[in-house]
C-alpha atoms as a PDB file:
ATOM      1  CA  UNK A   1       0.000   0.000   0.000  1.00  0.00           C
ATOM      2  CA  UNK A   2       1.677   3.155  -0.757  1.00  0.00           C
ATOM      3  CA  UNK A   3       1.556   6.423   1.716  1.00  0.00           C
ATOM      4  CA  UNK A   4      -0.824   8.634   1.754  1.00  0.00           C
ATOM      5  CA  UNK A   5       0.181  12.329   0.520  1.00  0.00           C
ATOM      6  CA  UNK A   6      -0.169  13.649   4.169  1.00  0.00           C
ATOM      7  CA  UNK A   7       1.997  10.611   5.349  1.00  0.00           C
ATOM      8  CA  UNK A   8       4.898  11.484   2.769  1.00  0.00           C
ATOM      9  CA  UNK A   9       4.876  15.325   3.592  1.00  0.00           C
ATOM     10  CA  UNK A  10       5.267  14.240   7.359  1.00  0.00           C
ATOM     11  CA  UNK A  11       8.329  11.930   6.416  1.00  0.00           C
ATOM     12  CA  UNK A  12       9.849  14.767   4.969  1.00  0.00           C
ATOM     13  CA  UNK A  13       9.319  17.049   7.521  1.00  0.00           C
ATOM     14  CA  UNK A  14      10.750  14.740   9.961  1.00  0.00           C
ATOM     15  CA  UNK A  15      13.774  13.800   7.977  1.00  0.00           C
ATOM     16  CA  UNK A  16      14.359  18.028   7.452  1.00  0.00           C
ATOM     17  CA  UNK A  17      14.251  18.167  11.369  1.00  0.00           C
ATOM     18  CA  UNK A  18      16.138  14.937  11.899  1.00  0.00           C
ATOM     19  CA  UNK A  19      19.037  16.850   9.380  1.00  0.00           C
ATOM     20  CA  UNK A  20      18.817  20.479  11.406  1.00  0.00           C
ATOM     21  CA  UNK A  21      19.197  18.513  15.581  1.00  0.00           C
ATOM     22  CA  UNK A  22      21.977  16.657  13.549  1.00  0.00           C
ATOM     23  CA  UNK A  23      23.659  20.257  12.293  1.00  0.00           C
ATOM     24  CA  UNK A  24      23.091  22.186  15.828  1.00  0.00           C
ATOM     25  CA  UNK A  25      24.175  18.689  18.089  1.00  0.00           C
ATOM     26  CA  UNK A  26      27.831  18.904  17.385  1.00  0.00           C
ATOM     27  CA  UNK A  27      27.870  23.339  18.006  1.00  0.00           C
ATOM     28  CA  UNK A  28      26.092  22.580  21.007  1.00  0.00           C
ATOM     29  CA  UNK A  29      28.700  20.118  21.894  1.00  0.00           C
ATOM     30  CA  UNK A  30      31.406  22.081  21.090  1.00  0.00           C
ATOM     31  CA  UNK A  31      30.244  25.236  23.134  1.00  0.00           C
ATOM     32  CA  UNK A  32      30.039  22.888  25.770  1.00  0.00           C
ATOM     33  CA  UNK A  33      33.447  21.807  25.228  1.00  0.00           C
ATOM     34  CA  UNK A  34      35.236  24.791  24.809  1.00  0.00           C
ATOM     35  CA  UNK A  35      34.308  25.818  28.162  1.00  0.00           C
ATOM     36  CA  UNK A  36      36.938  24.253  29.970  1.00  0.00           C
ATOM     37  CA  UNK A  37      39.520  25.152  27.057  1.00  0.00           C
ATOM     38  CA  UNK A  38      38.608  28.682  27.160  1.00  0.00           C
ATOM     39  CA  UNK A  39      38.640  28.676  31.300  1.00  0.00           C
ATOM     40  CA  UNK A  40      42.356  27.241  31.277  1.00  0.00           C
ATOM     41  CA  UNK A  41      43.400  29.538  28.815  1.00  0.00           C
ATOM     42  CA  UNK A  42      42.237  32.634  30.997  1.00  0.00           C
ATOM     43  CA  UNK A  43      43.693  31.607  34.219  1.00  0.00           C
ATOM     44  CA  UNK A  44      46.722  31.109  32.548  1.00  0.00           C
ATOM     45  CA  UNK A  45      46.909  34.538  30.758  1.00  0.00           C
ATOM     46  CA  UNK A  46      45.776  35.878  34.447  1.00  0.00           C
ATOM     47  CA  UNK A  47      48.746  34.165  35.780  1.00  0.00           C
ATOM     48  CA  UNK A  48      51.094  35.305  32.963  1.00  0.00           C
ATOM     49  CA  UNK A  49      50.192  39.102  33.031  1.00  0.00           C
ATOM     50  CA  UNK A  50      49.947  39.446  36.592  1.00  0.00           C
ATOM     51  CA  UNK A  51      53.293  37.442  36.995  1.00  0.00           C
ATOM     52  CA  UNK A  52      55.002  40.039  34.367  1.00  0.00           C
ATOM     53  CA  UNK A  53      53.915  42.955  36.539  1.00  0.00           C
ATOM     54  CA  UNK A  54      55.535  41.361  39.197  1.00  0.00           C
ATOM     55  CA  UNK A  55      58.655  40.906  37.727  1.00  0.00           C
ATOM     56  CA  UNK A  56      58.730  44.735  36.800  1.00  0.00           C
ATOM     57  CA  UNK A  57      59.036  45.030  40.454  1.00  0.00           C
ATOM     58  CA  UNK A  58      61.122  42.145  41.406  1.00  0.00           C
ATOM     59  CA  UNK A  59      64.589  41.568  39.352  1.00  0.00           C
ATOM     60  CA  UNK A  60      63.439  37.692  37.598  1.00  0.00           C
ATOM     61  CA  UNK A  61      67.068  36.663  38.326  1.00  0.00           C
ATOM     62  CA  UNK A  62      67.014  37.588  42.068  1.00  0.00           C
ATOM     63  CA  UNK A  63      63.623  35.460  41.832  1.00  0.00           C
ATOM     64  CA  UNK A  64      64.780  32.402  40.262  1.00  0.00           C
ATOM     65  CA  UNK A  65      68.520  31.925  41.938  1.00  0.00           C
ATOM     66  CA  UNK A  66      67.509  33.495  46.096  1.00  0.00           C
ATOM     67  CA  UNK A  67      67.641  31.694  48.630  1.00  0.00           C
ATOM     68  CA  UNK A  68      65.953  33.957  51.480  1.00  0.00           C
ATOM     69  CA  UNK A  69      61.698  34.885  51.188  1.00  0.00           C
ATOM     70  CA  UNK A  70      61.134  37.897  53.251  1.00  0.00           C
ATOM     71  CA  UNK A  71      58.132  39.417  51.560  1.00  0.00           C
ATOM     72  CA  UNK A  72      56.866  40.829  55.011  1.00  0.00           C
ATOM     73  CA  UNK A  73      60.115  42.571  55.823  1.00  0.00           C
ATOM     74  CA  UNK A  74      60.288  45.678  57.583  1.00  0.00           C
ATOM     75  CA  UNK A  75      63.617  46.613  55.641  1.00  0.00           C
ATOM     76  CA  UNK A  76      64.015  45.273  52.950  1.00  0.00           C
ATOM     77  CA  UNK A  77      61.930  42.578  50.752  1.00  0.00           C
ATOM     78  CA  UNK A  78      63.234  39.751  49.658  1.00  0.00           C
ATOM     79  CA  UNK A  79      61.867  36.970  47.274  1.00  0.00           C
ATOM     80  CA  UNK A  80      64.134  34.526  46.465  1.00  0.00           C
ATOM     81  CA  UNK A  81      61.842  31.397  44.583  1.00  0.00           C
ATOM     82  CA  UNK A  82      64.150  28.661  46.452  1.00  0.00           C
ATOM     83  CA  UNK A  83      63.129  28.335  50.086  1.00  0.00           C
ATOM     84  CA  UNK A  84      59.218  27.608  49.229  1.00  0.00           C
ATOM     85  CA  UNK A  85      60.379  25.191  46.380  1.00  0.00           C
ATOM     86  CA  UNK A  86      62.464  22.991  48.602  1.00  0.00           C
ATOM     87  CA  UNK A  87      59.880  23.257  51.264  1.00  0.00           C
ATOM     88  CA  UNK A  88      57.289  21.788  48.581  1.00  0.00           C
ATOM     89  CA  UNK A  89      59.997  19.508  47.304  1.00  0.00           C
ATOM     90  CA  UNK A  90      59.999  18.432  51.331  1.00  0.00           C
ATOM     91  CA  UNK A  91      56.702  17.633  51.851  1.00  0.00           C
ATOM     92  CA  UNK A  92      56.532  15.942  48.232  1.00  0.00           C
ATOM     93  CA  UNK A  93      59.531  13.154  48.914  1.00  0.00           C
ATOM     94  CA  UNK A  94      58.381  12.277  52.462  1.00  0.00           C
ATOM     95  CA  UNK A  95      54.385  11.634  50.502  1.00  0.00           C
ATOM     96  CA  UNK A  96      56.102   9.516  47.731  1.00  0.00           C
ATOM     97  CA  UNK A  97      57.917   7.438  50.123  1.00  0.00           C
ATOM     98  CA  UNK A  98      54.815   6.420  52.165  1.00  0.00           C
ATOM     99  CA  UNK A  99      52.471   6.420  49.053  1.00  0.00           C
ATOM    100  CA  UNK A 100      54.216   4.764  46.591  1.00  0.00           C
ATOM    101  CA  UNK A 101      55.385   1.232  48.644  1.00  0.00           C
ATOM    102  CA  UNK A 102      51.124   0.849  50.149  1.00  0.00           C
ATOM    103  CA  UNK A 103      49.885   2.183  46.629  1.00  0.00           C
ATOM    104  CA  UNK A 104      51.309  -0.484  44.638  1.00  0.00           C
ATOM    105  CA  UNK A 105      51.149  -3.153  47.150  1.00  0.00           C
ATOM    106  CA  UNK A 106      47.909  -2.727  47.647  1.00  0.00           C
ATOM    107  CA  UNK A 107      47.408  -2.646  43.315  1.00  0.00           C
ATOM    108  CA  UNK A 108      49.036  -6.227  43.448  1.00  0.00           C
ATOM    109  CA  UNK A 109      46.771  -7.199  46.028  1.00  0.00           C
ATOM    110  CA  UNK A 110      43.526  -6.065  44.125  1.00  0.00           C
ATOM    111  CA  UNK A 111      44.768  -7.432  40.730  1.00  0.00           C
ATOM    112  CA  UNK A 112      46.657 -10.830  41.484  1.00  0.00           C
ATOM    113  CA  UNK A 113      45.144 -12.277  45.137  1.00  0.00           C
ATOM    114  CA  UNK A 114      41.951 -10.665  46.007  1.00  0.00           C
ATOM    115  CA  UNK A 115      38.726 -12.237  44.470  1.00  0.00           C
ATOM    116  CA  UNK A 116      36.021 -10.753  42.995  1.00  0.00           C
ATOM    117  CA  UNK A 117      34.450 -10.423  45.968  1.00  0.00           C
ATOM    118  CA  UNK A 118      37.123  -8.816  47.824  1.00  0.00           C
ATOM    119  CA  UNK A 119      37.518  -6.631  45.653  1.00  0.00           C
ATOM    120  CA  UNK A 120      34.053  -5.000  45.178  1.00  0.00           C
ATOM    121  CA  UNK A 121      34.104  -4.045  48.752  1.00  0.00           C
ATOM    122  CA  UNK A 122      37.790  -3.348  49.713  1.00  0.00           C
ATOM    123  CA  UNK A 123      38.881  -0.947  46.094  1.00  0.00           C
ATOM    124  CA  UNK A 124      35.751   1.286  47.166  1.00  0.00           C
ATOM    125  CA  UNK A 125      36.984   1.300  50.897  1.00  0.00           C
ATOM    126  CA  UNK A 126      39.903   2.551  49.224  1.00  0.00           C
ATOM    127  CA  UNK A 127      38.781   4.956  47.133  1.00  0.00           C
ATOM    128  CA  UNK A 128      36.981   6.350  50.146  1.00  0.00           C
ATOM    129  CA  UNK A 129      40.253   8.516  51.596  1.00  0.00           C
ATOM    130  CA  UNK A 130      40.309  10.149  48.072  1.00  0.00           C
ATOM    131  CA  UNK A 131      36.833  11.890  49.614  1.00  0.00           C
ATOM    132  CA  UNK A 132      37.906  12.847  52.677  1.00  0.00           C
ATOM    133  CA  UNK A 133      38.315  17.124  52.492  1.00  0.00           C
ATOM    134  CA  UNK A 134      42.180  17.835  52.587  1.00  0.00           C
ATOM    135  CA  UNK A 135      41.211  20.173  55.706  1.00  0.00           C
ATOM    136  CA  UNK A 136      40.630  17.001  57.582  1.00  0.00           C
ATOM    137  CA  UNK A 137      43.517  15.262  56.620  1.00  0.00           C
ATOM    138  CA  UNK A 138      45.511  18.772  57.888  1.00  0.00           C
ATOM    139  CA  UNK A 139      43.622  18.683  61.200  1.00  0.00           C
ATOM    140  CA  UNK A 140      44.509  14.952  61.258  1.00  0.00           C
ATOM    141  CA  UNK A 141      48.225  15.596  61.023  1.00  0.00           C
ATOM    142  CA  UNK A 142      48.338  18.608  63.001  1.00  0.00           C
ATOM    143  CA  UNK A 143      46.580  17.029  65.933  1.00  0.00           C
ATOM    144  CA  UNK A 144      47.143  13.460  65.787  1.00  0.00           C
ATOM    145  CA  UNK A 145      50.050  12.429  63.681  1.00  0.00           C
ATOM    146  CA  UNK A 146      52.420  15.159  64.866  1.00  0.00           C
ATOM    147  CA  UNK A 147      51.760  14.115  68.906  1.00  0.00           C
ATOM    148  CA  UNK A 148      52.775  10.720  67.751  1.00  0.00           C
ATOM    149  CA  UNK A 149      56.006  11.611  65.949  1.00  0.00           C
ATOM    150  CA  UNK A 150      56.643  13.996  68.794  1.00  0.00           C
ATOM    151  CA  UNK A 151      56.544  11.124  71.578  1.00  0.00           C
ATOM    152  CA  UNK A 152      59.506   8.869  69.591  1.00  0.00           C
ATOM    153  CA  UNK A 153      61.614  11.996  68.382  1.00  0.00           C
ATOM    154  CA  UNK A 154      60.987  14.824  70.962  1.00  0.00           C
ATOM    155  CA  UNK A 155      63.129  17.035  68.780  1.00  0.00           C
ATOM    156  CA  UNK A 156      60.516  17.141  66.371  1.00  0.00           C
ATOM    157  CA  UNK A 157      58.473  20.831  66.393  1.00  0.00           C
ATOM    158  CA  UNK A 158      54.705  20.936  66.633  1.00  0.00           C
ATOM    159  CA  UNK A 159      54.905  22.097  63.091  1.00  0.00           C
ATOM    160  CA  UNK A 160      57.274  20.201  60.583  1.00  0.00           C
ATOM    161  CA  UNK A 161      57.594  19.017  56.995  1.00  0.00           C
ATOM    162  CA  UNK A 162      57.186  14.824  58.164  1.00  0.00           C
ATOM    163  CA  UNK A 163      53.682  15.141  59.581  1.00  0.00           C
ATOM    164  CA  UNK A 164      52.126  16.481  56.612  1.00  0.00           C
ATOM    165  CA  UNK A 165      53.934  14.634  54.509  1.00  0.00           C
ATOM    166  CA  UNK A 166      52.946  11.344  55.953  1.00  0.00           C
ATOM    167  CA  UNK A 167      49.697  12.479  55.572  1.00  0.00           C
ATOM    168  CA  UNK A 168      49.869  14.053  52.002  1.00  0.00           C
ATOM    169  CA  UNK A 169      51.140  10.707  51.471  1.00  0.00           C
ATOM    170  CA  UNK A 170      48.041   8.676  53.019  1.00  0.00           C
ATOM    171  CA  UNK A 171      45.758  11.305  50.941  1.00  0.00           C
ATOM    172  CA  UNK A 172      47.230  10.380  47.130  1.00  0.00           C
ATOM    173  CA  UNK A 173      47.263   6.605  48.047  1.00  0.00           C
ATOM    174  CA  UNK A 174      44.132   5.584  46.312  1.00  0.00           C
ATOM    175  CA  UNK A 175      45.264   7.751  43.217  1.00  0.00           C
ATOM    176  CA  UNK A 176      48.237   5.161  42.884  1.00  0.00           C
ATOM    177  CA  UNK A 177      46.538   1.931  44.324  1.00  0.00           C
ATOM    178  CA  UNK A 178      42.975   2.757  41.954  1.00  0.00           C
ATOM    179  CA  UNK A 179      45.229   3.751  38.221  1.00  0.00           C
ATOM    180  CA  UNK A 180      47.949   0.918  39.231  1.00  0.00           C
ATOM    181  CA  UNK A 181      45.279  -2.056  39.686  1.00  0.00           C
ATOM    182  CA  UNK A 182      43.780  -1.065  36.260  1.00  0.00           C
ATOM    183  CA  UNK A 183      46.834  -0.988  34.641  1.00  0.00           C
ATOM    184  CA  UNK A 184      47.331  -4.525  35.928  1.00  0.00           C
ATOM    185  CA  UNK A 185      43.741  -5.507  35.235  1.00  0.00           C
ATOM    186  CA  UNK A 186      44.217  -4.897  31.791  1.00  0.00           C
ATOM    187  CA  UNK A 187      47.104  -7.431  31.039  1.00  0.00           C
ATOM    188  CA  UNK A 188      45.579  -9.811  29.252  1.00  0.00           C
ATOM    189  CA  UNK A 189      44.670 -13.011  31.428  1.00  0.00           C
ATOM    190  CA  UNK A 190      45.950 -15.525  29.108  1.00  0.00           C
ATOM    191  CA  UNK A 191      49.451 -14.091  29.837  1.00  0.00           C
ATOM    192  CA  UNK A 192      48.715 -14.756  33.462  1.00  0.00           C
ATOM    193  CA  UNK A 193      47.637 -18.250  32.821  1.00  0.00           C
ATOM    194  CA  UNK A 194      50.354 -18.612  30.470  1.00  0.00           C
ATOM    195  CA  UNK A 195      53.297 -17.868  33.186  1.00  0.00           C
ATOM    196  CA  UNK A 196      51.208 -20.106  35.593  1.00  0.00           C
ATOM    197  CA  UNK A 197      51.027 -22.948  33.846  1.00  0.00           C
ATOM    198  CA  UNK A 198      54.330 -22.779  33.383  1.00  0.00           C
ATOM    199  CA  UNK A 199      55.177 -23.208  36.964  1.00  0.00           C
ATOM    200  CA  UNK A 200      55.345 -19.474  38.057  1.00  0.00           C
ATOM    201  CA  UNK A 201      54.011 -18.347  41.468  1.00  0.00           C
ATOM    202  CA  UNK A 202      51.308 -15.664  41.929  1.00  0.00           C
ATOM    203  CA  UNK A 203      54.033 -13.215  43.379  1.00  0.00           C
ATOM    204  CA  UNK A 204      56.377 -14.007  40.259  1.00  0.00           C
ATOM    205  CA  UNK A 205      53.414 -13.748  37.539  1.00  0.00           C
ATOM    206  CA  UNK A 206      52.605 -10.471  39.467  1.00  0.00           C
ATOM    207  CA  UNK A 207      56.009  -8.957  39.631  1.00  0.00           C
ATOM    208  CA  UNK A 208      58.052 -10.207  36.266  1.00  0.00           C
ATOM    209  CA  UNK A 209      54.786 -10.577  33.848  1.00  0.00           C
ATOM    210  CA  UNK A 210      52.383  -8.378  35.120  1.00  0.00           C
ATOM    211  CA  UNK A 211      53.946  -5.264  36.615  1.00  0.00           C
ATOM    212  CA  UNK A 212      56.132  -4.785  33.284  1.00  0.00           C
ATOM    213  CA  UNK A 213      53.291  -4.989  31.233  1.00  0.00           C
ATOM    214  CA  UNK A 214      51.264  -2.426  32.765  1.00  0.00           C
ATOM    215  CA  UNK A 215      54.477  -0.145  33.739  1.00  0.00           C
ATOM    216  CA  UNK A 216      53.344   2.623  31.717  1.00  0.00           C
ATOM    217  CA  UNK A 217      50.181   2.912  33.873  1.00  0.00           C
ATOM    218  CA  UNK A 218      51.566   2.432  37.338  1.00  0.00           C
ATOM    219  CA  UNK A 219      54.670   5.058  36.374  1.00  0.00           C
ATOM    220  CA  UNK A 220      52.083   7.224  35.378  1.00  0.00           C
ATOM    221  CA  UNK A 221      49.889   7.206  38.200  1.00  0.00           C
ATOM    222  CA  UNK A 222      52.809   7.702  40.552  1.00  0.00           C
ATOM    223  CA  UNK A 223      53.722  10.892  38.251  1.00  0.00           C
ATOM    224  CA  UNK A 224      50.310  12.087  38.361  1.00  0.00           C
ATOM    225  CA  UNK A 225      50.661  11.743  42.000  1.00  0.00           C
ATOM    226  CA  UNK A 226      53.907  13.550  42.379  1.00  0.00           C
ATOM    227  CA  UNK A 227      51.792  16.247  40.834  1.00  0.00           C
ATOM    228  CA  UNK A 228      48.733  15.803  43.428  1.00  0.00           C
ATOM    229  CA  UNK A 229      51.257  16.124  46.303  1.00  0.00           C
ATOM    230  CA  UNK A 230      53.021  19.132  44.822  1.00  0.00           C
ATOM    231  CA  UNK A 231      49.752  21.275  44.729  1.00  0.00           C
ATOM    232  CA  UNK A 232      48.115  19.848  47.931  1.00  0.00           C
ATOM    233  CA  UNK A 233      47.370  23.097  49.863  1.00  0.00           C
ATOM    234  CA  UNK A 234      45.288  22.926  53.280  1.00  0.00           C
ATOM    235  CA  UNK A 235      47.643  19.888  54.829  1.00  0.00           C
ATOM    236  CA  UNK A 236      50.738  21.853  54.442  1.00  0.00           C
ATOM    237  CA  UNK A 237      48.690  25.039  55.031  1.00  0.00           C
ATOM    238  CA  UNK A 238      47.816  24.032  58.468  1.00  0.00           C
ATOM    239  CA  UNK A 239      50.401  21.060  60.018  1.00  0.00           C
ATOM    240  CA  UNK A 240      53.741  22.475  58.059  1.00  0.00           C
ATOM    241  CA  UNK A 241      53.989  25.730  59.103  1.00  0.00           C
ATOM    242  CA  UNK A 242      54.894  29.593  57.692  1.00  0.00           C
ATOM    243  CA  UNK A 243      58.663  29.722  57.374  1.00  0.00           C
ATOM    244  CA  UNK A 244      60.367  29.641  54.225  1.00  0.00           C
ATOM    245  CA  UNK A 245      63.906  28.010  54.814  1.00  0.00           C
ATOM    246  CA  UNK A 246      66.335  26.735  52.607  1.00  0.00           C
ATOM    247  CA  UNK A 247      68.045  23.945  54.539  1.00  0.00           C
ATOM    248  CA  UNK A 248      67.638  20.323  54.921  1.00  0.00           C
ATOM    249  CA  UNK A 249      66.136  20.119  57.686  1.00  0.00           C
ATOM    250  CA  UNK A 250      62.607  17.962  57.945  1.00  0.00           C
ATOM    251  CA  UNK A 251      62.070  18.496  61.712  1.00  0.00           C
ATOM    252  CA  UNK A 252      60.675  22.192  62.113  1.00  0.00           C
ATOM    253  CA  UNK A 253      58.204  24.554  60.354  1.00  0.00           C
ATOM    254  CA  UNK A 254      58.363  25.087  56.906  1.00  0.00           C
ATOM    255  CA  UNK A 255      56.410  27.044  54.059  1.00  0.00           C
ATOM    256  CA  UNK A 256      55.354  25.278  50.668  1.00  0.00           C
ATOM    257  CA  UNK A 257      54.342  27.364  47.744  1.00  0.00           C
ATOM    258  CA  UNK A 258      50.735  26.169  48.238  1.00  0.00           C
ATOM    259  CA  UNK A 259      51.006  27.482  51.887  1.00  0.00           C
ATOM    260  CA  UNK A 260      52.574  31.132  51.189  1.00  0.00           C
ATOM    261  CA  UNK A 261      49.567  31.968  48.377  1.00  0.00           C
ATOM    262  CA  UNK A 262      46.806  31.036  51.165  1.00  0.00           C
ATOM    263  CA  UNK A 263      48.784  33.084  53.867  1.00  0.00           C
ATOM    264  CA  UNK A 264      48.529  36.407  51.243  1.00  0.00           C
ATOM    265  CA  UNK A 265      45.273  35.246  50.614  1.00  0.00           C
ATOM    266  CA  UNK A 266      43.978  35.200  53.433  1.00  0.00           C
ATOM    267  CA  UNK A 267      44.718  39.624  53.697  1.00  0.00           C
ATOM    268  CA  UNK A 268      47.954  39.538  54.904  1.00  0.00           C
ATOM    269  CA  UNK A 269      49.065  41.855  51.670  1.00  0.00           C
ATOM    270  CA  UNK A 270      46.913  44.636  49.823  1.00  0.00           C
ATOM    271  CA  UNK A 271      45.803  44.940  46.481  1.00  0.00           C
ATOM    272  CA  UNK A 272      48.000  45.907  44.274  1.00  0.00           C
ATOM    273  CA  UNK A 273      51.134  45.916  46.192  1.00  0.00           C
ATOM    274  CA  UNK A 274      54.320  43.803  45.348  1.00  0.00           C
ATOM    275  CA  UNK A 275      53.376  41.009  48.297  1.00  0.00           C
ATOM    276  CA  UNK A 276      50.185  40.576  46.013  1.00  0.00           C
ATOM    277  CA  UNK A 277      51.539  40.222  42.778  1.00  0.00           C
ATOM    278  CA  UNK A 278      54.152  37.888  44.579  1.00  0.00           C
ATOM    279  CA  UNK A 279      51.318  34.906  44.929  1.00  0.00           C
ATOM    280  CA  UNK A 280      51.180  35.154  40.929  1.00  0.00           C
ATOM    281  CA  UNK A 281      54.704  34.225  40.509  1.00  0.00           C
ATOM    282  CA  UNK A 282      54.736  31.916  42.948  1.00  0.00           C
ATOM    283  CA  UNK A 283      51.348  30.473  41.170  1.00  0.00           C
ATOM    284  CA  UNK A 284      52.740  30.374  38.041  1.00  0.00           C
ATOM    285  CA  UNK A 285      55.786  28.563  39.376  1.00  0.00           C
ATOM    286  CA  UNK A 286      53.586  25.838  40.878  1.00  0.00           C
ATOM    287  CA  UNK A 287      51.836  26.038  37.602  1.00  0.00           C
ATOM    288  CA  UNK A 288      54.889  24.983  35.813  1.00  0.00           C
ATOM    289  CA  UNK A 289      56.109  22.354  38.098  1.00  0.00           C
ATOM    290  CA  UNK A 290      52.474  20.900  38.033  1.00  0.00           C
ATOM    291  CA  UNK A 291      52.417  21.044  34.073  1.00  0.00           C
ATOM    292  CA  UNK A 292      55.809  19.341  33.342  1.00  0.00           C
ATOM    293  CA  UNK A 293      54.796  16.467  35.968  1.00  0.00           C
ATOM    294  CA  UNK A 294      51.858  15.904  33.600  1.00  0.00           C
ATOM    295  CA  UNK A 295      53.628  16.145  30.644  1.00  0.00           C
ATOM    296  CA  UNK A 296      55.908  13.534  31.926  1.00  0.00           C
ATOM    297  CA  UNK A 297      53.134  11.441  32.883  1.00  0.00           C
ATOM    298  CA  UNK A 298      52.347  11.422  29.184  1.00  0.00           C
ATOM    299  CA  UNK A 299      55.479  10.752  28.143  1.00  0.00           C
ATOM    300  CA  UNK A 300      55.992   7.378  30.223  1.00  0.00           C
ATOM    301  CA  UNK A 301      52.918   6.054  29.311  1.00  0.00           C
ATOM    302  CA  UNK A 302      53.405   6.173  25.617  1.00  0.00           C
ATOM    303  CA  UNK A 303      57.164   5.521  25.929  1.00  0.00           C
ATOM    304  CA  UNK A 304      56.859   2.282  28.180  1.00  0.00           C
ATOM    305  CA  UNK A 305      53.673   0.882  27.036  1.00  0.00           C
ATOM    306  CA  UNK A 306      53.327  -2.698  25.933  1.00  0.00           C
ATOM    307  CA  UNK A 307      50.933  -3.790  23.227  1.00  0.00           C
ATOM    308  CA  UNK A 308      49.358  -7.317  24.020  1.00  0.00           C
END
């Protein structure tokens, strides 16, 4: 039977309005999408022009090689880049340490010896310190961790670079344990079966077959969590403390460049003065430290990964 007139005219109609949501989809899609592209792109012009007005205050090469921050002198400024660097560097080793030995542990556990079961409830469980608010983790080192530390090393001062560092560290384990175990859950099982069946143990199927394989993911995720640690702010802001030293020394207070923006953030500078351009720098800094970790994270993964 063939269509009525009425019947063909609302075909085409409904083919011409299929055609025009199939023409505005995509632009709606891609104003959507440019949001986020257009957002970096004007923080990071924000941080580049207000870090160039800075630097017509502040010689760049007194920035980049001091070693003494004294914006808040009463003689005589000084803003040498150096002592809030190694104080983030600080708090940044002391987090790998602890977060890289439990992160991929507990990745081997999920992916080679836990069952399904097992691991429905305990990756979750995991996952769940990746939720906790940072200002609880800083609360948690300043008035729990720190005590502890303090009753085996006395010398240790109520604020310090180890507490929060432990503690940064506890914070980016699930970044590690969640991005290593699916790197490892993605080797292919017949390689696992493979190595078994060929008279390999669990712990040598997991650690010569199956950590190779995925050791573009699992270097990756500790990158990526170099970078978390580097940019953590409330922890440090609240269990590290507010002086900017260039030393070695883990045991007393320290500043991170997280730590000095929210101290001038906070209205410790005015507008417009050189204190307040200072957090730009010092943003832009973090900005750059942040972006080449990421880059590298990019980097490792394509350069080490393994096609199976």
């Amino acid at each position: 039977m063939r269509p009525s007139v009425q019947e063909m005219i609302a075909q085409s109609r409904g083919k011409r309005n299929k055609k025009v949501i199939e023409k505005i989809i995509p632009i709606i899609l891609f104003l959507i999408a440019s949001v986020s592209v257009l957002t970096s792109i004007g923080i990071v012009l924000t941080l580049i022009f207000e870090t160039i007005t800075f630097f017509t205050r502040v010689p760049f090469f007194d920035f980049i090689t001091g070693t003494t921050w004294l914006p808040f002198s009463n003689n005589e400024a000084q803003f040498g880049i150096w002592p809030l660097i190694i104080g983030t560097l600080k708090i940044t080793v002391i987090a790998i340490i602890v977060a890289v030995p439990i992160g991929i542990s507990a990745a081997i556990y999920l992916s080679e010896y836990a069952s399904e079961n097992v691991r429905r409830v305990v990756k979750p469980v995991l996952e769940v310190l990746a939720g906790v608010p940072t200002i609880v983790y800083g609360f948690f080192a300043l008035t729990f961790v720190t005590p502890v530390l303090q009753a085996v090393f006395p010398e240790i001062k109520i604020f310090n670079a180890i507490s929060p560092g432990i503690v940064v560290g506890i914070m980016i384990i699930p970044m590690i344990a969640s991005l290593s175990e699916d790197a490892m859950s993605s080797v292919p099982k017949s390689i696992r079966e493979g190595a078994l069946a060929m008279g390999s143990t669990k712990f040598e199927v997991a650690w010569k077959i199956t950590m190779p394989a995925a050791l573009s993911g699992i270097v990756a995720s500790v990158v990526l969590a170099v970078s978390r640690a580097i940019g953590e702010t409330m922890i440090v802001s609240l269990a590290a403390g507010s002086t900017p030293r260039f030393d070695g020394d883990f045991t007393g207070s320290i500043q991170t460049m997280t730590a000095y923006i929210v101290q001038v953030s906070k209205g410790d500078a005015g507008y417009g003065t050189t204190i307040y351009y200072s957090i730009y720098a010092v943003g832009f800094t973090l900005f750059l430290f942040t972006m080449a970790m990421n880059i590298l994270a990019g980097y490792v993964s394509k350069r080490f990964r393994e096609e199976y």
